[in-house]
PDB file of N, CA and C in Angstrom:
ATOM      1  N   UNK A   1      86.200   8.074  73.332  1.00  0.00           N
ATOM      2  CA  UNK A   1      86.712   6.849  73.893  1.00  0.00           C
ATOM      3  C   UNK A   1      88.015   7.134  74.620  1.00  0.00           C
ATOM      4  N   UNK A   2      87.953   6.872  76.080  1.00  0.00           N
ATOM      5  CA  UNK A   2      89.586   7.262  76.653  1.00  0.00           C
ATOM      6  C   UNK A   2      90.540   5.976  76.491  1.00  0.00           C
ATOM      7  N   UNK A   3      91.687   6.692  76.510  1.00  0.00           N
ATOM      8  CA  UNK A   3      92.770   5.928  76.198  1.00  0.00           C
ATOM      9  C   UNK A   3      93.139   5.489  74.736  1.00  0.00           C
ATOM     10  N   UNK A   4      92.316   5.836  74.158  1.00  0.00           N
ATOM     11  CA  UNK A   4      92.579   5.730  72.675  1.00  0.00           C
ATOM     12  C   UNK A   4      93.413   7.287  72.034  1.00  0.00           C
ATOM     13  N   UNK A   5      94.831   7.180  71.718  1.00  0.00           N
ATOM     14  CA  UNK A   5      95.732   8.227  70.784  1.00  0.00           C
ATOM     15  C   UNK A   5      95.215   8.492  69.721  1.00  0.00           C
ATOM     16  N   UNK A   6      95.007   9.876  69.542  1.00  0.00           N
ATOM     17  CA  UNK A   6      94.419  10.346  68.181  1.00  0.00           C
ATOM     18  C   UNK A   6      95.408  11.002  68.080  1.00  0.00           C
ATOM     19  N   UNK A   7      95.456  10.633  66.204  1.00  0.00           N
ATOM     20  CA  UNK A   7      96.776  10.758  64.954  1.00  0.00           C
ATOM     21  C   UNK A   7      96.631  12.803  65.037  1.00  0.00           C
ATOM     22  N   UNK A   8      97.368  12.907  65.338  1.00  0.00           N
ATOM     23  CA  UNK A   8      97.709  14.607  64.623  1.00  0.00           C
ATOM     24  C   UNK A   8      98.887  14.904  63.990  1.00  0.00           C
ATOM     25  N   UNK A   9      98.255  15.528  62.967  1.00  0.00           N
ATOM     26  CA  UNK A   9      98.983  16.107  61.815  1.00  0.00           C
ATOM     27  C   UNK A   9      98.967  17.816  61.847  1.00  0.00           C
ATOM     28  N   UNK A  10      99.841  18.804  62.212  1.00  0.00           N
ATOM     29  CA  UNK A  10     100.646  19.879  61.630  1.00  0.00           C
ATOM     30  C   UNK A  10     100.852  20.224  60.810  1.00  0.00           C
ATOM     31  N   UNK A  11     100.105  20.888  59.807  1.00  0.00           N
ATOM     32  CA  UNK A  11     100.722  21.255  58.355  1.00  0.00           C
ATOM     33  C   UNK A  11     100.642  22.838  58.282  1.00  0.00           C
ATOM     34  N   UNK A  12     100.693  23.328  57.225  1.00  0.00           N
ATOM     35  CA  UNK A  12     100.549  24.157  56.367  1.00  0.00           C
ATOM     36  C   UNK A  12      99.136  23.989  55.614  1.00  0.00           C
ATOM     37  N   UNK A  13      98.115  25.486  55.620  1.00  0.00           N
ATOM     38  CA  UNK A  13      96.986  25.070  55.088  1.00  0.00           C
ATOM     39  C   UNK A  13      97.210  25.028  53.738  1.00  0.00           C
ATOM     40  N   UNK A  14      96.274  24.392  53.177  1.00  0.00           N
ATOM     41  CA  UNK A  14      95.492  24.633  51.413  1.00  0.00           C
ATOM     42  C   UNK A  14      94.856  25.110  50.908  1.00  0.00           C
ATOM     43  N   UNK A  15      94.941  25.566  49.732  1.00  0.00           N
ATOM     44  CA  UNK A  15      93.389  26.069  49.473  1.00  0.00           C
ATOM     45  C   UNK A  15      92.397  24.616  49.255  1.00  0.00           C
ATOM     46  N   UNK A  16      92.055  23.629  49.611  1.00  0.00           N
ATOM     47  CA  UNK A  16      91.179  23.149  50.173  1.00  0.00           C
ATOM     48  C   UNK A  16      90.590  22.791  50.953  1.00  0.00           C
ATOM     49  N   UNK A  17      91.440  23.303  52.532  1.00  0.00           N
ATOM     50  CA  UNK A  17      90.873  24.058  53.292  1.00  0.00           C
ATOM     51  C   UNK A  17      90.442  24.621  53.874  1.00  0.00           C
ATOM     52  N   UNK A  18      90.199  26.039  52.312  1.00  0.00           N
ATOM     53  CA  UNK A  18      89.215  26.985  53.134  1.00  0.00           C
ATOM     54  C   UNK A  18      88.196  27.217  53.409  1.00  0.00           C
ATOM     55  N   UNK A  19      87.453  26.374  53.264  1.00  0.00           N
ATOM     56  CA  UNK A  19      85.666  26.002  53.865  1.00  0.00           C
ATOM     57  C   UNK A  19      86.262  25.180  55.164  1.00  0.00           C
ATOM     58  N   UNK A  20      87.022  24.441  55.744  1.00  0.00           N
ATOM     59  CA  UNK A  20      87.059  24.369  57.018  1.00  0.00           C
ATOM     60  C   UNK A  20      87.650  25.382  57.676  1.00  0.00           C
ATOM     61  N   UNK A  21      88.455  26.237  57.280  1.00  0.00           N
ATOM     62  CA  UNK A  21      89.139  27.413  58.132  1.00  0.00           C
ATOM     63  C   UNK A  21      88.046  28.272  58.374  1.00  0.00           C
ATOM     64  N   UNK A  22      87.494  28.496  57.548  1.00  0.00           N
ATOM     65  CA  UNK A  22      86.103  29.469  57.116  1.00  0.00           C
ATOM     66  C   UNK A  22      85.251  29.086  58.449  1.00  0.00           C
ATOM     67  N   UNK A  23      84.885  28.342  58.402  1.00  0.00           N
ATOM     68  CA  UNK A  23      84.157  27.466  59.576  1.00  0.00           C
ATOM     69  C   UNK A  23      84.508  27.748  60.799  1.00  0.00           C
ATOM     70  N   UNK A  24      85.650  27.503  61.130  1.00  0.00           N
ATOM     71  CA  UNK A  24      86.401  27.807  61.958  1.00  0.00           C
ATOM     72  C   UNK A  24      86.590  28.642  62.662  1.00  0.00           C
ATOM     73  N   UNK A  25      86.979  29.871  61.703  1.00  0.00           N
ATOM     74  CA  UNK A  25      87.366  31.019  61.854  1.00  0.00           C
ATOM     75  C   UNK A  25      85.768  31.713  62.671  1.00  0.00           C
ATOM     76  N   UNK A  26      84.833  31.613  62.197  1.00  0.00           N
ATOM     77  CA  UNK A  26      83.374  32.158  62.238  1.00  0.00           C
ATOM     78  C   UNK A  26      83.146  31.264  63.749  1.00  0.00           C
ATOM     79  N   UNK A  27      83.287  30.701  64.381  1.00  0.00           N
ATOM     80  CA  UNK A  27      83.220  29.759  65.869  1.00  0.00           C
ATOM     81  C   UNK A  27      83.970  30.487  66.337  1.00  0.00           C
ATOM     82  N   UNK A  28      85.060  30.888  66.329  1.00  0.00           N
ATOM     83  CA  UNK A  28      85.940  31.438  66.887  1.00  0.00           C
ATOM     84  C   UNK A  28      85.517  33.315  66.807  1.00  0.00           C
ATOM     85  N   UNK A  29      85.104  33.542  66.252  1.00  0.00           N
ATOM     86  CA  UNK A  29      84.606  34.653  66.022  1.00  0.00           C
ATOM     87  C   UNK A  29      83.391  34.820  67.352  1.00  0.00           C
ATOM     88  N   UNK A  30      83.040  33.519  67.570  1.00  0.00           N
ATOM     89  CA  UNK A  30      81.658  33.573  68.327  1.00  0.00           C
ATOM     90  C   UNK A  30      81.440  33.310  69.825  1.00  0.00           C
ATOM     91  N   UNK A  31      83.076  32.596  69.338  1.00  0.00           N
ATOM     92  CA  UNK A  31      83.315  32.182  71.314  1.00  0.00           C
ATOM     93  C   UNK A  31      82.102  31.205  71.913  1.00  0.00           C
ATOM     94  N   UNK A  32      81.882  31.926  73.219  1.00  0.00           N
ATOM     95  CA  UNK A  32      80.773  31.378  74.339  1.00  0.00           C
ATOM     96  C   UNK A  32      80.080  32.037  73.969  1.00  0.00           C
ATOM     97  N   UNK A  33      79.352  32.958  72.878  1.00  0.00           N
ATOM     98  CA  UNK A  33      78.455  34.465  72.773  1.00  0.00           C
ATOM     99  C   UNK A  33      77.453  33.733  71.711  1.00  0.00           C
ATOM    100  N   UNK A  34      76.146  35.008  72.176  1.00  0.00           N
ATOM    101  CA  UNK A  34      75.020  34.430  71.170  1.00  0.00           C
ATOM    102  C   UNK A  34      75.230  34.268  69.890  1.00  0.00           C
ATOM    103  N   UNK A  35      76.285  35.584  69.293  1.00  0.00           N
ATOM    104  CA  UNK A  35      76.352  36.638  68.435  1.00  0.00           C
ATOM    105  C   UNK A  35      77.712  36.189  67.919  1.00  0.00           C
ATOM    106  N   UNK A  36      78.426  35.686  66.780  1.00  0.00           N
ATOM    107  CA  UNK A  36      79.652  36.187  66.005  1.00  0.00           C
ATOM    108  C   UNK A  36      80.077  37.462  65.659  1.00  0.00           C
ATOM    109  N   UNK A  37      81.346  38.006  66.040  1.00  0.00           N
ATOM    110  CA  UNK A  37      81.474  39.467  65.279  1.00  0.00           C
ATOM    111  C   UNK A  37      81.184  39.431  63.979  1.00  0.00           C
ATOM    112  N   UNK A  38      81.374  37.977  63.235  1.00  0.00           N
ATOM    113  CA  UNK A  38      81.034  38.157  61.675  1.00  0.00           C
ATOM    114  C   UNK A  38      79.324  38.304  61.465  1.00  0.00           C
ATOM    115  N   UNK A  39      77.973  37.902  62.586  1.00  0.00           N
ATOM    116  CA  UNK A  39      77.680  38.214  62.365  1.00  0.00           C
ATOM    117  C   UNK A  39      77.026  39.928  62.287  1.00  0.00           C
ATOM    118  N   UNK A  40      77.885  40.494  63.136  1.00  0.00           N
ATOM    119  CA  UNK A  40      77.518  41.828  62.570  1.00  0.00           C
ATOM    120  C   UNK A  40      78.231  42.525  61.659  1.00  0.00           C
ATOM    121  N   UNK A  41      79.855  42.038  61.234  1.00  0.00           N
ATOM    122  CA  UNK A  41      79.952  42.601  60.064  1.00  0.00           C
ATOM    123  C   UNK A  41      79.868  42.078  59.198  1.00  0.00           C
ATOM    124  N   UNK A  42      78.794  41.037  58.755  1.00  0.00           N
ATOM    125  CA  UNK A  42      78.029  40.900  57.457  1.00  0.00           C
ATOM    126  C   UNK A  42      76.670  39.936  57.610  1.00  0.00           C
ATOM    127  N   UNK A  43      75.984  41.052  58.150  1.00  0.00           N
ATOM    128  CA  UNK A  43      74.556  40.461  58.002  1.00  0.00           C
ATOM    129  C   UNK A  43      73.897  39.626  57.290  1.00  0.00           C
ATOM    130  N   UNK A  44      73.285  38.355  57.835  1.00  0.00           N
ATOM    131  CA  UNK A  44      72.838  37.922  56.615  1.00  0.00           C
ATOM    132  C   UNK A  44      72.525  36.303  57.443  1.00  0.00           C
ATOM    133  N   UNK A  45      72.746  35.254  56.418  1.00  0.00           N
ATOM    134  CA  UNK A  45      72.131  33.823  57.418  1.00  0.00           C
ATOM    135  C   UNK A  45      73.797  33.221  57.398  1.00  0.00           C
ATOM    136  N   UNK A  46      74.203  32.512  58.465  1.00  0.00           N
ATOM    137  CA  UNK A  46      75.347  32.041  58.771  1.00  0.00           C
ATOM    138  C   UNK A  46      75.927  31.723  57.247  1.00  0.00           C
ATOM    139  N   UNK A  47      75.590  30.851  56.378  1.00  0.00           N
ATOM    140  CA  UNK A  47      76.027  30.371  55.340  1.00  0.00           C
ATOM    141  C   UNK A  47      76.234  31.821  54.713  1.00  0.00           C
ATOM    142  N   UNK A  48      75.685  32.826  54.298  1.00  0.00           N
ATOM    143  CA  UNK A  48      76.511  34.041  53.948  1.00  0.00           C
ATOM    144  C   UNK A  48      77.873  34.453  54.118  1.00  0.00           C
ATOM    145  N   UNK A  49      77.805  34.646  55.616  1.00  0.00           N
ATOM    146  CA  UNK A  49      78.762  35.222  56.158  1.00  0.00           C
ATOM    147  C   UNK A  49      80.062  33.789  55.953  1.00  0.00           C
ATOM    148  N   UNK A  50      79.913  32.581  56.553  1.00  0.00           N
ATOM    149  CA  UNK A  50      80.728  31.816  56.316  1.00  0.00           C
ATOM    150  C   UNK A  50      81.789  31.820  54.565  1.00  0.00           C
ATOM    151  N   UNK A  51      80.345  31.728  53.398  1.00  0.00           N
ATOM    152  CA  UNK A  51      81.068  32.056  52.317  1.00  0.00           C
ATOM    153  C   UNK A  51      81.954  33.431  51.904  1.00  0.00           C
ATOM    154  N   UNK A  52      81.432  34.562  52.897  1.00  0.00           N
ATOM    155  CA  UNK A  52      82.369  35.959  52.718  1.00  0.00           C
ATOM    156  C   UNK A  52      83.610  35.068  53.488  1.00  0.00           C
ATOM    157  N   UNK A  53      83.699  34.926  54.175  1.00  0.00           N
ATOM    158  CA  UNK A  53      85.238  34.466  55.131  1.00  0.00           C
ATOM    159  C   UNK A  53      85.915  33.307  54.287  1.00  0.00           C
ATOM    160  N   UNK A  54      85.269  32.843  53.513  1.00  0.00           N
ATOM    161  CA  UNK A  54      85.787  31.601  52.496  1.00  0.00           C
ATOM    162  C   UNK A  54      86.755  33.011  51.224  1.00  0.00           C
ATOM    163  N   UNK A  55      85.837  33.971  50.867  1.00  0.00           N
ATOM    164  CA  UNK A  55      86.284  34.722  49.351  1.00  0.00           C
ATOM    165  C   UNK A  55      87.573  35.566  50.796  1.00  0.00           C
ATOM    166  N   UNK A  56      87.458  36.114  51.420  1.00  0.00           N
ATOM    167  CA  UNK A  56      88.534  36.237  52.408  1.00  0.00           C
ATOM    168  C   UNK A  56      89.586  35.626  52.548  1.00  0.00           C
ATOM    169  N   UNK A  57      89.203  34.083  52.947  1.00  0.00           N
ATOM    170  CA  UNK A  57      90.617  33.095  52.744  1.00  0.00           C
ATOM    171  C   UNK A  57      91.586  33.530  51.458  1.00  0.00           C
ATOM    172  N   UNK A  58      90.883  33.495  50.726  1.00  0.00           N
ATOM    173  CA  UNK A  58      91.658  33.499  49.068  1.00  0.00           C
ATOM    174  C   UNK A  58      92.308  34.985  48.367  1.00  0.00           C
ATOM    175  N   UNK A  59      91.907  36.004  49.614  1.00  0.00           N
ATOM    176  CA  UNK A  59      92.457  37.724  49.099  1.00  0.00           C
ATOM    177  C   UNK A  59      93.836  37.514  49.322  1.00  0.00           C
ATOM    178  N   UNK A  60      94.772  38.859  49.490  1.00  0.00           N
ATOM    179  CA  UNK A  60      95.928  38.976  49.891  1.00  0.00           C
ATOM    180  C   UNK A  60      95.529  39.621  50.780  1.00  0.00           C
ATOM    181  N   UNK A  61      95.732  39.443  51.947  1.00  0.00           N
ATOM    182  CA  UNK A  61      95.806  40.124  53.004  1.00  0.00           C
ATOM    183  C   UNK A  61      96.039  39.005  54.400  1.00  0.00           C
ATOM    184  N   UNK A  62      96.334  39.194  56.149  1.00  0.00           N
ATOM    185  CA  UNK A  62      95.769  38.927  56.668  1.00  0.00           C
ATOM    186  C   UNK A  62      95.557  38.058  57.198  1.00  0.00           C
ATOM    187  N   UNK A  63      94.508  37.630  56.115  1.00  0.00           N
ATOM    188  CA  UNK A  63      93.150  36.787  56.660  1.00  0.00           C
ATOM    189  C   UNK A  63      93.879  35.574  55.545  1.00  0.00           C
ATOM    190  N   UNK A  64      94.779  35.677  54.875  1.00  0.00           N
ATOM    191  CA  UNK A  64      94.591  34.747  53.524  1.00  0.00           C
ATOM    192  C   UNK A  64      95.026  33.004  54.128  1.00  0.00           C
ATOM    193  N   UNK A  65      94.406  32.229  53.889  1.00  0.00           N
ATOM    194  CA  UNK A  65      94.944  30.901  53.781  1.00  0.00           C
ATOM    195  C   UNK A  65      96.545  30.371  53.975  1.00  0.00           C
ATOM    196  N   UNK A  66      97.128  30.867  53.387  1.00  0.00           N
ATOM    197  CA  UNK A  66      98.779  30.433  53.342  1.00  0.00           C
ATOM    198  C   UNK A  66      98.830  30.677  54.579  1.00  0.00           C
ATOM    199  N   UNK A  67      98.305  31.692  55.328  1.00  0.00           N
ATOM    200  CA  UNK A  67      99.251  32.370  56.417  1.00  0.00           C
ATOM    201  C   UNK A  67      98.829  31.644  57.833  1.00  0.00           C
ATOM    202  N   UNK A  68      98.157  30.038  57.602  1.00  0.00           N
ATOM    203  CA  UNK A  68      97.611  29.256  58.439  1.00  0.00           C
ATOM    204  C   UNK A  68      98.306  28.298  58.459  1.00  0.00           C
ATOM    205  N   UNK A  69      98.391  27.843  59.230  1.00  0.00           N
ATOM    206  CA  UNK A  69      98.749  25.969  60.207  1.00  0.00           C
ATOM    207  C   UNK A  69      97.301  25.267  60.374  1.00  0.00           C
ATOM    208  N   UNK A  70      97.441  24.417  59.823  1.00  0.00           N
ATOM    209  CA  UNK A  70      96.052  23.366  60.336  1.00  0.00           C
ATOM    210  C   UNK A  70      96.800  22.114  61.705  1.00  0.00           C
ATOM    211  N   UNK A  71      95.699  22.016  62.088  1.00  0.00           N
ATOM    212  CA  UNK A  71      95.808  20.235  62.895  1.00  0.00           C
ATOM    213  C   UNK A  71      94.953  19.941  62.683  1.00  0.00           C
ATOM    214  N   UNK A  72      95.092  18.106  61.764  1.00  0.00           N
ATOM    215  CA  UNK A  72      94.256  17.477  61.579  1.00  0.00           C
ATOM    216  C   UNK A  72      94.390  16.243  62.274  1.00  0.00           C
ATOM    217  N   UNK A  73      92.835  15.930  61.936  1.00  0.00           N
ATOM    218  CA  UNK A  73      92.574  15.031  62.962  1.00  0.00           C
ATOM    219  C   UNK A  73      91.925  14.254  62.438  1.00  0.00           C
ATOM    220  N   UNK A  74      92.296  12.482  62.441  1.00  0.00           N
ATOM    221  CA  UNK A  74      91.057  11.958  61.762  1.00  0.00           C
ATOM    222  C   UNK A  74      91.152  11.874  59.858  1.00  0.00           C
ATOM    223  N   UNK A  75      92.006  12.979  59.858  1.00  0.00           N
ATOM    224  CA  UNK A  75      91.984  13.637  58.273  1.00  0.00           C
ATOM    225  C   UNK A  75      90.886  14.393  58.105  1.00  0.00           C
ATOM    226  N   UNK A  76      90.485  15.067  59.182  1.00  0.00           N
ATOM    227  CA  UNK A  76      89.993  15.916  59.231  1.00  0.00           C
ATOM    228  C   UNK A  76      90.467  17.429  60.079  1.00  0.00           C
ATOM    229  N   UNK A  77      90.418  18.177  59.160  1.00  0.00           N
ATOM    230  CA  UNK A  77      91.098  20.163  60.011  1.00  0.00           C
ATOM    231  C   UNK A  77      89.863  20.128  61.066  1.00  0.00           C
ATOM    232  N   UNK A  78      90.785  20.185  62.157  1.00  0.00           N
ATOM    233  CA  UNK A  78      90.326  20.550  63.557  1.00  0.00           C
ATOM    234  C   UNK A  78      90.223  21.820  64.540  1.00  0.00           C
ATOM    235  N   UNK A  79      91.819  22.177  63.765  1.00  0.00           N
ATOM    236  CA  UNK A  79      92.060  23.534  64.512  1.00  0.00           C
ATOM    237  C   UNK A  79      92.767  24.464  63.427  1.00  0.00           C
ATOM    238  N   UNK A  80      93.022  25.680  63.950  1.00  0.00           N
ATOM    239  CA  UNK A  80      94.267  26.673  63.125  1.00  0.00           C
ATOM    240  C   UNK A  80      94.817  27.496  63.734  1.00  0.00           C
ATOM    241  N   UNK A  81      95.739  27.668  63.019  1.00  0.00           N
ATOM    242  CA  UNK A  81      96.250  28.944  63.987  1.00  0.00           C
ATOM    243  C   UNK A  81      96.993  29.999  62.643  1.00  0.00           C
ATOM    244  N   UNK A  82      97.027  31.103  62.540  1.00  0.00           N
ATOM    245  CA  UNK A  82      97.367  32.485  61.639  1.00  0.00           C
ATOM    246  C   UNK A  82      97.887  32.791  62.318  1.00  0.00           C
ATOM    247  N   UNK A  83      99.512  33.616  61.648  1.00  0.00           N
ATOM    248  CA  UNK A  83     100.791  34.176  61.875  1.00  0.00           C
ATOM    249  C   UNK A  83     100.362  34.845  60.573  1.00  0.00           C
ATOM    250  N   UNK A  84     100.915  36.743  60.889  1.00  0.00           N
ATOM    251  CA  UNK A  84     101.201  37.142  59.237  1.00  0.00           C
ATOM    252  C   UNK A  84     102.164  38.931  60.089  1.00  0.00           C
ATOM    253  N   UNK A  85     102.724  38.847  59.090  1.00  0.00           N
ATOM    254  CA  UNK A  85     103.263  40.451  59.131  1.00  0.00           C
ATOM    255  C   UNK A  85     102.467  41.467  59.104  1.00  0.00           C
ATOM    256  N   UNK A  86     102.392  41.997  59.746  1.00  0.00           N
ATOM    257  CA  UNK A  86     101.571  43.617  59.858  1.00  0.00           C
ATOM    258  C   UNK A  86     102.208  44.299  58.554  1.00  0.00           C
ATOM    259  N   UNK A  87     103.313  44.389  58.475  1.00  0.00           N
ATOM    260  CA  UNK A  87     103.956  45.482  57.162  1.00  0.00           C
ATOM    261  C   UNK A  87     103.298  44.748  55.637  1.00  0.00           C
ATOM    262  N   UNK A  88     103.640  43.509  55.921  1.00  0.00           N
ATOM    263  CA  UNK A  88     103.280  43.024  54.015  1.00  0.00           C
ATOM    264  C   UNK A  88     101.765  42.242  53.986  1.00  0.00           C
ATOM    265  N   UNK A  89     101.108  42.462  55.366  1.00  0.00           N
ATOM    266  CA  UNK A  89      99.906  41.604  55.070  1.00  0.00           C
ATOM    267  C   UNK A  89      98.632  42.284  55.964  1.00  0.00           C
ATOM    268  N   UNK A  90      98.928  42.831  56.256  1.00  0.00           N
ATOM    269  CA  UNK A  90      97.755  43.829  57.694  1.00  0.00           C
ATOM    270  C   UNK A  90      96.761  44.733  57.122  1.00  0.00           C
ATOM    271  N   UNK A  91      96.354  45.252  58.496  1.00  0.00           N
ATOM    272  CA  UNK A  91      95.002  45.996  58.033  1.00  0.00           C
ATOM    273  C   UNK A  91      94.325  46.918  56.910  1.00  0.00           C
ATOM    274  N   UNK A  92      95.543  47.440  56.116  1.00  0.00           N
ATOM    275  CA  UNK A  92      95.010  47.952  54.832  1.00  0.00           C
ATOM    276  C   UNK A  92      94.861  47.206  54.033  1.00  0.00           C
ATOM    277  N   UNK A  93      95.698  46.135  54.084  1.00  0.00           N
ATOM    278  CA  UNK A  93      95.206  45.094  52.829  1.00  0.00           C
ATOM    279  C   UNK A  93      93.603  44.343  52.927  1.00  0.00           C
ATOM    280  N   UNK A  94      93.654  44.110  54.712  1.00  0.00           N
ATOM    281  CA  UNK A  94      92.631  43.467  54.817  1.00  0.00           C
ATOM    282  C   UNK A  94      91.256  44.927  54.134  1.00  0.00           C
ATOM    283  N   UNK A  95      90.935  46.008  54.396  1.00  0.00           N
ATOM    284  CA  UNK A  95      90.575  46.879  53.980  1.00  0.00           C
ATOM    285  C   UNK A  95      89.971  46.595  52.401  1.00  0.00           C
ATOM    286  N   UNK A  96      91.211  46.473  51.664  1.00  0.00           N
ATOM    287  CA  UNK A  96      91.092  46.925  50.059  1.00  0.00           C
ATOM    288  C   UNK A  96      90.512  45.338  49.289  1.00  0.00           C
ATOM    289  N   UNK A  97      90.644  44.488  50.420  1.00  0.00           N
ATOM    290  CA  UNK A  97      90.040  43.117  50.233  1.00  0.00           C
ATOM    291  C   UNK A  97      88.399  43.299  50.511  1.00  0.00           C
ATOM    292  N   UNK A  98      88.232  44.096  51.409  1.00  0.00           N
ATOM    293  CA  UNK A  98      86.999  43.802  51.572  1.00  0.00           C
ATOM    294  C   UNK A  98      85.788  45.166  50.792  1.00  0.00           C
ATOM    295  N   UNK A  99      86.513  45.846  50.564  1.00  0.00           N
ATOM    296  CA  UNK A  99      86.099  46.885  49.730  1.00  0.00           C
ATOM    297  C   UNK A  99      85.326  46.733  48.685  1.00  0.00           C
ATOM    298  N   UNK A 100      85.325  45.657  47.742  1.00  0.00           N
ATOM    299  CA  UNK A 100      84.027  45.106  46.927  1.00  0.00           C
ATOM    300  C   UNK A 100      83.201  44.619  47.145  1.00  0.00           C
ATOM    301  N   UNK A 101      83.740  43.838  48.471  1.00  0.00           N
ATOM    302  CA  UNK A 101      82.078  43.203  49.309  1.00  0.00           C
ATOM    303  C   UNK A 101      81.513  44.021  49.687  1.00  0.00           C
ATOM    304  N   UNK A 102      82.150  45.459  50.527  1.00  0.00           N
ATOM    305  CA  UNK A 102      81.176  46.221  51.187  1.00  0.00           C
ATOM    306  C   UNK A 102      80.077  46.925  50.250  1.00  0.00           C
ATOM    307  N   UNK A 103      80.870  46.648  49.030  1.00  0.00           N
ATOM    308  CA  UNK A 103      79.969  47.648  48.083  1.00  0.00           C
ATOM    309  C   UNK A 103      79.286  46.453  47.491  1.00  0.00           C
ATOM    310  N   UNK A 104      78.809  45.649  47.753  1.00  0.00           N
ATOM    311  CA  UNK A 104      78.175  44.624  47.464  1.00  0.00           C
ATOM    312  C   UNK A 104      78.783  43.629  45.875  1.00  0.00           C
ATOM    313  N   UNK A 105      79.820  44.061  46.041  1.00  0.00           N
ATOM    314  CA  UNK A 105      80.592  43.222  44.537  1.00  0.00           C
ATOM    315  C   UNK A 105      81.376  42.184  45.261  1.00  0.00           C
ATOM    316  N   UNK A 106      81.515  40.844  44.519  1.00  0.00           N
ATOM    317  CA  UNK A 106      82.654  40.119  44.859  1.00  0.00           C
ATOM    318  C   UNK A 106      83.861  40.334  44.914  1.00  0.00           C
ATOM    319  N   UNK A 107      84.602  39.858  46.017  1.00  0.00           N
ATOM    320  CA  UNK A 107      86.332  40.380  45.775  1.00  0.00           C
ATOM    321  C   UNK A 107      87.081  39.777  44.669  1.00  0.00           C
ATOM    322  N   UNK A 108      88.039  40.307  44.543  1.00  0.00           N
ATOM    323  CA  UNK A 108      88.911  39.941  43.223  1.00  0.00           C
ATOM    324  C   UNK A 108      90.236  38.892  44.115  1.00  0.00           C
ATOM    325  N   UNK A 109      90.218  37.269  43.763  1.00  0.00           N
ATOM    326  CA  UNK A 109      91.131  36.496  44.087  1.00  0.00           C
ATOM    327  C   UNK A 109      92.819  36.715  43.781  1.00  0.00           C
ATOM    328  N   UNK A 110      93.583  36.916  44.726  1.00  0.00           N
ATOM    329  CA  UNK A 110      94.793  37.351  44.180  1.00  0.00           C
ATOM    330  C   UNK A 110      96.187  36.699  44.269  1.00  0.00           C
ATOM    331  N   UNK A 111      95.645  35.113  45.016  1.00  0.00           N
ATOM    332  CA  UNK A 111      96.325  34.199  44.963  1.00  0.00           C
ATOM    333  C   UNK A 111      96.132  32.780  43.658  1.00  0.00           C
TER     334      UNK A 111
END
């Protein structure tokens, strides 16, 4: 409807959430393309891969939840955006996070 102002809200994410970041994150992963990068690094039916990026939200590393801004909309998360330090939150962590999934075990939550 034009001309109608929609309410936005700026926050800090939650862990509740991370099934919309999850969501999110996996669209964004996918762009304009047939293909998500998530789905090739973790094969499987969308709802798979979506729930790996959910046990992701919740590691230390990265990828984790805190390290997000939501805009909501509606009272509903619309968008995000991730800021994190390379030194206390980057690619080895993301690594040692995903290291039980690759071996087909669940990750260990460390928030």
């Amino acid at each position: 409807m034009s001309g109608q102002i929609m309410k936005v809200l700026i926050r800090a994410a939650r862990f509740e959430d991370i099934g919309d970041i999850a969501e999110l994150v996996y669209l964004a992963g996918k762009s304009h393309m047939e293909t998500s990068i998530y789905d090739l690094m973790f094969p499987g039916s969308r709802d798979y891969q979506v729930e790996v990026l959910r046990e992701l939200l919740n590691v230390t590393h990265w990828f984790n939840y805190s390290l997000f801004l939501v805009a909501v909309v509606d009272g509903r998360v619309a968008s995000t955006l991730c800021g994190y330090s390379a030194c206390d939150t980057g690619m080895p962590r993301l690594k040692d996070a995903l290291a039980p999934r690759l071996a087909g075990a669940p990750m260990r939550h460390r928030y």
